[in-house]
Protein backbone atom coordinates (compact mmCIF):
# COMPACT_ATOMS: atom_id res chain seq x y z
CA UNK A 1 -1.07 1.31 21.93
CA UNK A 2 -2.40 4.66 22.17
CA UNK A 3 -4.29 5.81 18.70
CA UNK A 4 -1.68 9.37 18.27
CA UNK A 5 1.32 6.72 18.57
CA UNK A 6 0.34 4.33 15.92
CA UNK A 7 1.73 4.39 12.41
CA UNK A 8 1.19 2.08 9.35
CA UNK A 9 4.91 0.97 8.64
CA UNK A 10 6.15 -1.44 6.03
CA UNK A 11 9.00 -3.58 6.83
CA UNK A 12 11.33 -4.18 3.87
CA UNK A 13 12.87 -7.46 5.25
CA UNK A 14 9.76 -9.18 5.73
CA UNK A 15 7.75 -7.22 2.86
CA UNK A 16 4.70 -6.77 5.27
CA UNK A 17 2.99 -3.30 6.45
CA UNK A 18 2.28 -3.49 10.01
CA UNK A 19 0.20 -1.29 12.91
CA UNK A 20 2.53 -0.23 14.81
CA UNK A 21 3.60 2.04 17.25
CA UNK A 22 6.90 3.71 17.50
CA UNK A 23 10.07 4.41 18.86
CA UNK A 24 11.31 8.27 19.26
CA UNK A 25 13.86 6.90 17.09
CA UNK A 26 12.16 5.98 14.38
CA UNK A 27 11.71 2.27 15.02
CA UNK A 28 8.69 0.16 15.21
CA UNK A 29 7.82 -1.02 18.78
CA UNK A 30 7.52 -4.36 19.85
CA UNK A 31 3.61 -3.83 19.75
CA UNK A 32 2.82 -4.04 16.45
CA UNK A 33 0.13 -6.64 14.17
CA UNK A 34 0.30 -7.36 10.59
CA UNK A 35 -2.09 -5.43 8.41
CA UNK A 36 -0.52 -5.96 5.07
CA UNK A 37 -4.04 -7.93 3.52
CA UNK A 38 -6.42 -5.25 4.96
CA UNK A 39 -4.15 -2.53 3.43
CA UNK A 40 -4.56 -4.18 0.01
CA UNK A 41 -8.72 -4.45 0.32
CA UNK A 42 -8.72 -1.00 2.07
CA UNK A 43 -7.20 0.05 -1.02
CA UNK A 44 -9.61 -1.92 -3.18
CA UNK A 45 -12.59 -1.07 -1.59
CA UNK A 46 -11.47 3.06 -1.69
CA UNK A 47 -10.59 2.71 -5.51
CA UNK A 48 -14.33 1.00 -6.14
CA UNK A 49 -16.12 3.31 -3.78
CA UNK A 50 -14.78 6.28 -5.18
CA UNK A 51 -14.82 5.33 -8.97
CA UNK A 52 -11.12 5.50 -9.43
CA UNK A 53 -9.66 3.37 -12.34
CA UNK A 54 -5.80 4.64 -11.11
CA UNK A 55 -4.44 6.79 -8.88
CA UNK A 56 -0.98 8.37 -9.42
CA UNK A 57 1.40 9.63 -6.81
CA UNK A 58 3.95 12.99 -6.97
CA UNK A 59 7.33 11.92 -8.52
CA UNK A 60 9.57 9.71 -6.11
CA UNK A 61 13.47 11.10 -5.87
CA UNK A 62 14.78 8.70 -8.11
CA UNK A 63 12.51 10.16 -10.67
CA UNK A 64 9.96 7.56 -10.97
CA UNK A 65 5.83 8.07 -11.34
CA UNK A 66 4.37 5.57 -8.88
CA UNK A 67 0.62 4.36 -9.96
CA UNK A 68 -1.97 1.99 -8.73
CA UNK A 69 -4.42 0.63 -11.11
CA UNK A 70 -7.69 -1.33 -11.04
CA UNK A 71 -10.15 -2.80 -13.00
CA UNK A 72 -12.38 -5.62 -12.24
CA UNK A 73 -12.39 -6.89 -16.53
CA UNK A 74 -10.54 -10.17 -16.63
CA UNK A 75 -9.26 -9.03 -19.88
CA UNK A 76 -7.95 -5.48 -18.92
CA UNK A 77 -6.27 -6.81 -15.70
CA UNK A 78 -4.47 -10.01 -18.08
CA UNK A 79 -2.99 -7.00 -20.21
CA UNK A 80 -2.16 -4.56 -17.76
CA UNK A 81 0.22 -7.53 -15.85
CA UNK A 82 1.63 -8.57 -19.26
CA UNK A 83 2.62 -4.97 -19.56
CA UNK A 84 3.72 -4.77 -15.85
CA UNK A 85 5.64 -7.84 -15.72
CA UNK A 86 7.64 -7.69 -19.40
């Protein structure tokens, strides 16, 4: 896999994000590894290195404000998912 061809892609049948390269028309190659958990600490470990509680993202075309938050409180994080998930 040469580095220029490889793109992080997620795969919405399987729900993973993969290295990958690919195809001229738009499809991931055959040559590809599952990176979905080392997205997730990347992410982690960027939002605790740089001090970042949230980080927001422009408005999607169905209108919707996507945000990622973190905190390491217990506490915080229990009412943050009950707010998420009701």
């Amino acid at each position: 896999m040469a580095y220029e061809k490889v793109k992080l892609c997620y795969a919405m049948v399987s729900g993973e994000v993969y290295l990958s390269s690919v195809k001229e028309n738009g499809v991931m190659g055959s040559n590809r590894r599952i990176i979905t958990d080392e997205v997730l600490i990347a992410t982690i470990d960027y939002m605790i290195g740089n001090k970042k509680t949230w980080v927001g993202f422009e408005e999607q075309e169905d209108g919707t404000n996507p945000a990622l938050f973190y905190t390491g409180d217990k506490e915080k994080a229990a009412k943050i998912r009950a707010i998420l998930e009701g």
